[in-house]
PDB file of N, CA and C in Angstrom:
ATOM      1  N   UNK A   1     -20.486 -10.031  -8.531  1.00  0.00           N
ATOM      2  CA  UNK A   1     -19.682  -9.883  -7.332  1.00  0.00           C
ATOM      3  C   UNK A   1     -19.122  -8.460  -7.269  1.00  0.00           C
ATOM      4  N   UNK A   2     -19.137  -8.054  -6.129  1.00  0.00           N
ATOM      5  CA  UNK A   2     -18.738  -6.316  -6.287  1.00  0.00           C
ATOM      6  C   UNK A   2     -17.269  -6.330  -5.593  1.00  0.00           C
ATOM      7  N   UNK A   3     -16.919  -5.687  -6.398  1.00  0.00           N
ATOM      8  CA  UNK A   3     -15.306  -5.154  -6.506  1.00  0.00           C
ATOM      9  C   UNK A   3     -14.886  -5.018  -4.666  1.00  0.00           C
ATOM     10  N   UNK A   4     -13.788  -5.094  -4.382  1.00  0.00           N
ATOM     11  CA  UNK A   4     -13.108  -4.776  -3.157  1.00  0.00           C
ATOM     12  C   UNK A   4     -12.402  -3.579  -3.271  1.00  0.00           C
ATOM     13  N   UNK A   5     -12.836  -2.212  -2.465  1.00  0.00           N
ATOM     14  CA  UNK A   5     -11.941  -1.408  -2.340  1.00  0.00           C
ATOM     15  C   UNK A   5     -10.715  -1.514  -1.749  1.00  0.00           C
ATOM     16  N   UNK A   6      -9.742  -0.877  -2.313  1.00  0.00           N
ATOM     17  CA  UNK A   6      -8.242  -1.565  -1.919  1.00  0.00           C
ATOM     18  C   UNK A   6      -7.625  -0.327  -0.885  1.00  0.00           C
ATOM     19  N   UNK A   7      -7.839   0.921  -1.022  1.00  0.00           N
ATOM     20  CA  UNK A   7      -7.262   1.977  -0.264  1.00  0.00           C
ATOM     21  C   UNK A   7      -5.830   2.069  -0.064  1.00  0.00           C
ATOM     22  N   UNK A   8      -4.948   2.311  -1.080  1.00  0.00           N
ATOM     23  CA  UNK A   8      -3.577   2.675  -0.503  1.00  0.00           C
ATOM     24  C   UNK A   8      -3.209   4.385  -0.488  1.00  0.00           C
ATOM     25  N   UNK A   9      -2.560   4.145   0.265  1.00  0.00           N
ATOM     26  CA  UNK A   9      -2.132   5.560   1.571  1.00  0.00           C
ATOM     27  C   UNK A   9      -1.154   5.818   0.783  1.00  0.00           C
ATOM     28  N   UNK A  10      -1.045   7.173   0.144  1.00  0.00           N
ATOM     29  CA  UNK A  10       0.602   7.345   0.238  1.00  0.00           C
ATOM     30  C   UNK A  10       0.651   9.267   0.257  1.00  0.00           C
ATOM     31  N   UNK A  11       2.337   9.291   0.312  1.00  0.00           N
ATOM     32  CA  UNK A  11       2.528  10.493   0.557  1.00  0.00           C
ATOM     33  C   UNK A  11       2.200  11.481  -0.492  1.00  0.00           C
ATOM     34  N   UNK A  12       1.759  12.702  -0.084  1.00  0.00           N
ATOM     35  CA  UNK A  12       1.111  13.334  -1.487  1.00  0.00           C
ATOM     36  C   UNK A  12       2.112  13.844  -1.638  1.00  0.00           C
ATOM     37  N   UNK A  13       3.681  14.335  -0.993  1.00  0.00           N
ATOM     38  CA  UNK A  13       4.886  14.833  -1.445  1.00  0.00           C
ATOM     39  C   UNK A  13       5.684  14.057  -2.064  1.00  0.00           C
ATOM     40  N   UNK A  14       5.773  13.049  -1.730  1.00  0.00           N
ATOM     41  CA  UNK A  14       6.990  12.088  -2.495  1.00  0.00           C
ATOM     42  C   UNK A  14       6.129  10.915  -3.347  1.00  0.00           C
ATOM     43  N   UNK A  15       5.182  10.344  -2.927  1.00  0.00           N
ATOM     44  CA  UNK A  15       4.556   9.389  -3.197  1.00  0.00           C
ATOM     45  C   UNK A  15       4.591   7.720  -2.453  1.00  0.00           C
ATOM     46  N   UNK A  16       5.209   8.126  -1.848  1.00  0.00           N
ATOM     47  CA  UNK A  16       6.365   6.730  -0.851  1.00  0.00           C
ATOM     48  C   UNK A  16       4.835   6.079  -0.066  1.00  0.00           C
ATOM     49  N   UNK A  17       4.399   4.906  -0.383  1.00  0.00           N
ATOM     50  CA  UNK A  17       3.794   3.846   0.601  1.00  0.00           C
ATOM     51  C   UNK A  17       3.870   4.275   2.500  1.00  0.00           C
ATOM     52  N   UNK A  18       4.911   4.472   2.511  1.00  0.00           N
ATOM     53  CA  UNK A  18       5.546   3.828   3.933  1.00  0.00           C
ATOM     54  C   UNK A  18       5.416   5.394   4.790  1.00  0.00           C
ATOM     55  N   UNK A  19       3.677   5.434   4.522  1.00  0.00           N
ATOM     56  CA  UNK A  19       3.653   6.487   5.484  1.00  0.00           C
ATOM     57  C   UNK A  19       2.698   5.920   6.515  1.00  0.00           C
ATOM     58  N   UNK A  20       2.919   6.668   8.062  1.00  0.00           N
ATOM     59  CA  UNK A  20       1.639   5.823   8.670  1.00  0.00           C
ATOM     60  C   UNK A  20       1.641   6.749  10.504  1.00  0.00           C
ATOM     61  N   UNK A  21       1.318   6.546  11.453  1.00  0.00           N
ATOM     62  CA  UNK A  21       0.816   6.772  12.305  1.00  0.00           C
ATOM     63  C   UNK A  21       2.665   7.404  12.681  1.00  0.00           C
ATOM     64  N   UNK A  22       2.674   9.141  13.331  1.00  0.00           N
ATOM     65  CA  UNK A  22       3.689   9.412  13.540  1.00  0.00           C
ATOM     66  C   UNK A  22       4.529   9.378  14.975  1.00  0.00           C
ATOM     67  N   UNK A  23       5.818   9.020  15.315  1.00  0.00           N
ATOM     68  CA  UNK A  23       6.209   8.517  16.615  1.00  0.00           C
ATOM     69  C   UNK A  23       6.793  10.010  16.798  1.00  0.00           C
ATOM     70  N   UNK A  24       7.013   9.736  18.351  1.00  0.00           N
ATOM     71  CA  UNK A  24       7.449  10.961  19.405  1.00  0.00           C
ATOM     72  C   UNK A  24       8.871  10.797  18.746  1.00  0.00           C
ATOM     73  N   UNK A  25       9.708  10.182  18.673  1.00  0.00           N
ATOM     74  CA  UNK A  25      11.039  10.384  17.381  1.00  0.00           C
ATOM     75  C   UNK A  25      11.210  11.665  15.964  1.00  0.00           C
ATOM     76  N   UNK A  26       9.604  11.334  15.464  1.00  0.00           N
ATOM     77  CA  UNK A  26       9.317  12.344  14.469  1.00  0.00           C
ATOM     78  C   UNK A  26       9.068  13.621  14.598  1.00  0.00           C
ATOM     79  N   UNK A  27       8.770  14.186  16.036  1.00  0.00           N
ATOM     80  CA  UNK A  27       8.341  15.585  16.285  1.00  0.00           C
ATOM     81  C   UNK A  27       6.844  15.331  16.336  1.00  0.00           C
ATOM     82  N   UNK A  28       6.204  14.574  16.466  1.00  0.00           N
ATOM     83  CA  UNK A  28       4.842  14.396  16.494  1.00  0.00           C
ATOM     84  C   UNK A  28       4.448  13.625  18.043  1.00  0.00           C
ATOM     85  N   UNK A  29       3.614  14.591  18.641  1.00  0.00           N
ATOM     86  CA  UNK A  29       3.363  13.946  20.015  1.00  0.00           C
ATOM     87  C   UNK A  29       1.796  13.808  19.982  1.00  0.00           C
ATOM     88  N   UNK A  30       1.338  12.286  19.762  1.00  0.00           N
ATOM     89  CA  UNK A  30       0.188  12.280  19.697  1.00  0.00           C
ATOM     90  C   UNK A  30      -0.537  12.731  20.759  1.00  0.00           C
ATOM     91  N   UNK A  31      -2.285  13.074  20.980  1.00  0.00           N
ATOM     92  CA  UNK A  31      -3.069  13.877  21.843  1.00  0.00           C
ATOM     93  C   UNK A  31      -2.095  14.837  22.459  1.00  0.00           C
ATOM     94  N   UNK A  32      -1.124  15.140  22.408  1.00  0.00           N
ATOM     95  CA  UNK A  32      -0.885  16.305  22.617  1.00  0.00           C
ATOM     96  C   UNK A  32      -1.102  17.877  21.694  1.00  0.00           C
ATOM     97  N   UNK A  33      -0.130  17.555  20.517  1.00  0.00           N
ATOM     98  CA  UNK A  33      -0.538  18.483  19.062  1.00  0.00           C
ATOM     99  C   UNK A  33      -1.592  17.851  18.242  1.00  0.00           C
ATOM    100  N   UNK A  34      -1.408  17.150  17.612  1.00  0.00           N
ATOM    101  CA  UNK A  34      -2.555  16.427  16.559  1.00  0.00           C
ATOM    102  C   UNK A  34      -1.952  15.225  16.197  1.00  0.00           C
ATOM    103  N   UNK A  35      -3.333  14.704  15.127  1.00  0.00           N
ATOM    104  CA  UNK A  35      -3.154  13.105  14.844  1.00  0.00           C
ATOM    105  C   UNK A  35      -2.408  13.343  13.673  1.00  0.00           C
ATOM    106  N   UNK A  36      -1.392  12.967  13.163  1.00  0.00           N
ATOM    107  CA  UNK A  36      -0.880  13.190  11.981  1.00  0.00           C
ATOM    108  C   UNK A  36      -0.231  11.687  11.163  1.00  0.00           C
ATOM    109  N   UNK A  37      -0.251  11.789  10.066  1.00  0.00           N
ATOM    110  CA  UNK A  37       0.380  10.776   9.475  1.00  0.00           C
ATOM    111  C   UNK A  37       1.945  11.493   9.251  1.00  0.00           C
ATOM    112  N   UNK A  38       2.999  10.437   8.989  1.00  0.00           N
ATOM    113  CA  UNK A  38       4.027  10.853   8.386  1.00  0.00           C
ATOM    114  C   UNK A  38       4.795   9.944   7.951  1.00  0.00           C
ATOM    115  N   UNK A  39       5.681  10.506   6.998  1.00  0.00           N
ATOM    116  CA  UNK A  39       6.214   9.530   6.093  1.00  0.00           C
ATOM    117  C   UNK A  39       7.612   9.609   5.926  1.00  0.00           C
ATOM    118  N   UNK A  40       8.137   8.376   6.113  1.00  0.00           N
ATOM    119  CA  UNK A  40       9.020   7.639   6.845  1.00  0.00           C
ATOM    120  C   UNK A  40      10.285   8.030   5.433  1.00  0.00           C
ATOM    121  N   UNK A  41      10.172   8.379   4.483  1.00  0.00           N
ATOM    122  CA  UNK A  41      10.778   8.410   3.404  1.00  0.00           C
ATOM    123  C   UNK A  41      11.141   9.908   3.487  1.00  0.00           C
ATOM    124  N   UNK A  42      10.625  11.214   3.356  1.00  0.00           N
ATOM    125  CA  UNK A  42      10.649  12.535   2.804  1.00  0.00           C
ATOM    126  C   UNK A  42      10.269  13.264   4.411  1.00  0.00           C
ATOM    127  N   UNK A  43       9.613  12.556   5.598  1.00  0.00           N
ATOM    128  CA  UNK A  43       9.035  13.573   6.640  1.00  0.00           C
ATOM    129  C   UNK A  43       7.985  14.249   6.993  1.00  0.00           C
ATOM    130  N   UNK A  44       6.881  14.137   5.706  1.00  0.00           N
ATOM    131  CA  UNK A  44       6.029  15.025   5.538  1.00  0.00           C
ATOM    132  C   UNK A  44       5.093  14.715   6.713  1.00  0.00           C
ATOM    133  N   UNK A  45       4.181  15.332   6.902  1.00  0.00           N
ATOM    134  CA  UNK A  45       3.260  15.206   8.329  1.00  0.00           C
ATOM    135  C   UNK A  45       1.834  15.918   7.851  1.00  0.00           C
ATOM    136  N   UNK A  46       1.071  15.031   7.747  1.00  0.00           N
ATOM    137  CA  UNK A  46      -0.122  15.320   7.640  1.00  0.00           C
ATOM    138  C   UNK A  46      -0.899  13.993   6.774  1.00  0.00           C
ATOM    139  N   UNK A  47      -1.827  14.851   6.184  1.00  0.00           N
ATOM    140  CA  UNK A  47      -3.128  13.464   5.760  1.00  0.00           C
ATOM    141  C   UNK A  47      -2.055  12.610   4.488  1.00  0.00           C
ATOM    142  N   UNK A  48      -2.457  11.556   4.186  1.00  0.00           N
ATOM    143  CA  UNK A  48      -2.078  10.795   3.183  1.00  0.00           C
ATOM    144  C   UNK A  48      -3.172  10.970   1.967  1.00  0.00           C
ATOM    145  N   UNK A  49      -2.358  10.830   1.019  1.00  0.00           N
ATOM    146  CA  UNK A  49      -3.789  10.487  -0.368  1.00  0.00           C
ATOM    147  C   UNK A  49      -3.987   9.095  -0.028  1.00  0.00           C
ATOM    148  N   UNK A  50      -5.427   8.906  -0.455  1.00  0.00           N
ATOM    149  CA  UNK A  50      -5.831   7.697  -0.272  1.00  0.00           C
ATOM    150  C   UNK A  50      -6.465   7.362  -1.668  1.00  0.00           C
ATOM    151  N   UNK A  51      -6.002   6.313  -2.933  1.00  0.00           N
ATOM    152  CA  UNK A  51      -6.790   5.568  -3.391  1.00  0.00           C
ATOM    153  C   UNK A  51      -7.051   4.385  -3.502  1.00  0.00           C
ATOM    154  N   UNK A  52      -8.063   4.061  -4.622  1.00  0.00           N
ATOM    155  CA  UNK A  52      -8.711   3.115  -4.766  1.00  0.00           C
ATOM    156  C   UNK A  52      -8.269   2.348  -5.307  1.00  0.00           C
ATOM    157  N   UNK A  53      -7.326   2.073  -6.025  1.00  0.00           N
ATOM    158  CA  UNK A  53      -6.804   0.790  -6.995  1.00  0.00           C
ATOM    159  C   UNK A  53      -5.248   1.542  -7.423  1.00  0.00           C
ATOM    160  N   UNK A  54      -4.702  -0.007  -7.159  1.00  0.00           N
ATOM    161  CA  UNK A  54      -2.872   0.067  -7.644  1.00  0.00           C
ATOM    162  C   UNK A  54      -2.723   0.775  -8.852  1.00  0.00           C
ATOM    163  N   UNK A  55      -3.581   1.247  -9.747  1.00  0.00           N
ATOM    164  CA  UNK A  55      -3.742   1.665 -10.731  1.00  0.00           C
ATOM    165  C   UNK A  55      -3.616   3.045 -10.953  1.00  0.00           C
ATOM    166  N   UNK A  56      -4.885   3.853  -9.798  1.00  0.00           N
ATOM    167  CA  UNK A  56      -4.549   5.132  -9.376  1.00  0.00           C
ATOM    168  C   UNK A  56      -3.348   5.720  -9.367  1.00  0.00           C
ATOM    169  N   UNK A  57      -2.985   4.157  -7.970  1.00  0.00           N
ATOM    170  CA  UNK A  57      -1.443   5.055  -7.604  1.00  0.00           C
ATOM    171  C   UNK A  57      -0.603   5.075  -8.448  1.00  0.00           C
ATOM    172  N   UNK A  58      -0.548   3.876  -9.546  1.00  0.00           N
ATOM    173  CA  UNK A  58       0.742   3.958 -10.845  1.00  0.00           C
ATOM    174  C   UNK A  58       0.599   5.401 -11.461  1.00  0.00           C
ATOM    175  N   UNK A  59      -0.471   5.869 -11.333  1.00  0.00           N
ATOM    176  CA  UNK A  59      -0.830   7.084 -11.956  1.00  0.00           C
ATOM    177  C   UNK A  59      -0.120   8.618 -11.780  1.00  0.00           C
ATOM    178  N   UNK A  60      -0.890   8.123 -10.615  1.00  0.00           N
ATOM    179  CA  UNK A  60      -0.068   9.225  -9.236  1.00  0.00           C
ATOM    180  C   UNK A  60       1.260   9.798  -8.975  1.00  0.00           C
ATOM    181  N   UNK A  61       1.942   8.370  -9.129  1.00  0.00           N
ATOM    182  CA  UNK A  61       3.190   8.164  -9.491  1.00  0.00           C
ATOM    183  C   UNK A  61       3.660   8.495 -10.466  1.00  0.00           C
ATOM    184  N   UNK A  62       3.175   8.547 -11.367  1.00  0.00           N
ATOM    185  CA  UNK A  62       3.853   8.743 -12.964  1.00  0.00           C
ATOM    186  C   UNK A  62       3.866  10.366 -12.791  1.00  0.00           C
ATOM    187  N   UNK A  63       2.705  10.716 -12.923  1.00  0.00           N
ATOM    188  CA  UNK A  63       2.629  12.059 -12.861  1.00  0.00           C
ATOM    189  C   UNK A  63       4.019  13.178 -11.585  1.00  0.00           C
ATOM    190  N   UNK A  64       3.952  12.653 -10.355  1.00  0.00           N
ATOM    191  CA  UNK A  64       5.056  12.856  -9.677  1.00  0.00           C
ATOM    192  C   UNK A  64       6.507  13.259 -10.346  1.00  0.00           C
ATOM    193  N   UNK A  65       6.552  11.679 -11.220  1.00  0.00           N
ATOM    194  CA  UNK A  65       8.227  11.539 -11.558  1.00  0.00           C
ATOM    195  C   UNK A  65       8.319  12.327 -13.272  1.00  0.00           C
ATOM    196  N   UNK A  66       7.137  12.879 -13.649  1.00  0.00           N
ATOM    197  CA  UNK A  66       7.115  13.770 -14.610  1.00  0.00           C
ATOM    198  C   UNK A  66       7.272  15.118 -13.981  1.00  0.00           C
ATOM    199  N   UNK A  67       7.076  15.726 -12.935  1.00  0.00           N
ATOM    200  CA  UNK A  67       7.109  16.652 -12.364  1.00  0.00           C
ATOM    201  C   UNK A  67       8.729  16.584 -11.801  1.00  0.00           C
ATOM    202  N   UNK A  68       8.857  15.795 -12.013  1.00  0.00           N
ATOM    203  CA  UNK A  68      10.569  16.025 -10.867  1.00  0.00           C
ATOM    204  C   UNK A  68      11.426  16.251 -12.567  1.00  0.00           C
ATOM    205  N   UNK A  69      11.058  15.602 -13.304  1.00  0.00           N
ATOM    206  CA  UNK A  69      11.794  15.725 -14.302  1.00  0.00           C
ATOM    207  C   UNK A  69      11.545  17.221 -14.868  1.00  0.00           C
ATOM    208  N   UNK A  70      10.267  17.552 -15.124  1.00  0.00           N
ATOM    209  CA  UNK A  70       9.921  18.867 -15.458  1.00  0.00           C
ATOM    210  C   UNK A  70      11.261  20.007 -15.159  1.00  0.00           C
ATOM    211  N   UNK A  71      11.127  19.672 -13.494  1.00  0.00           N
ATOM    212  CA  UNK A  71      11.846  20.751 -12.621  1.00  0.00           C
ATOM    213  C   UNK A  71      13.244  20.967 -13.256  1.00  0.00           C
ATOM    214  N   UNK A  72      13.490  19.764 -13.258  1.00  0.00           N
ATOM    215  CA  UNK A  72      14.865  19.611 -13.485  1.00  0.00           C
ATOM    216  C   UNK A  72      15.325  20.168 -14.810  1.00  0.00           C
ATOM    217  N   UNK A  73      14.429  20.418 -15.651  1.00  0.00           N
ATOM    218  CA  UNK A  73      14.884  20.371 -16.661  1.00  0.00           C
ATOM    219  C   UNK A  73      14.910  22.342 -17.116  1.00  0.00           C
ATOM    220  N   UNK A  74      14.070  22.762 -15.891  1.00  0.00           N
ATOM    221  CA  UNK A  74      13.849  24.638 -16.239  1.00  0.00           C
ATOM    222  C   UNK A  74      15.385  25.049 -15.551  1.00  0.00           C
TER     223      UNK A  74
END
């Protein structure tokens, strides 16, 4: 049986799920400027990362909240 790709979206700045199609609220006027995603958490506007398994993203994630710590710490 072959695997189901799962595809989750998230922000490549924060990492936040809860990004998705952007409203005239956000500064984003669709067919007018461009198609943009944005994310409802941090603001960002543009493409989402997209992977393949919850796994990725734990990844993704980890790496993120090692980087915030990094910062914090120079």
């Amino acid at each position: 049986m072959k695997k189901r790709k799962v595809d989750i979206a998230a922000c490549p700045v924060c990492g936040s799920r809860r990004i998705g199609m952007g409203k005239l609220n956000s500064g984003v006027l669709f067919g007018v400027t461009s198609w943009k995603s944005v994310c409802e958490d941090c603001g960002y506007q543009g493409e989402p990362l997209l992977f393949d398994s919850e796994e990725e993203y734990k990844l993704f994630k980890n790496a993120l909240e090692e980087q915030k710590k990094n910062k914090k710490s120079i």
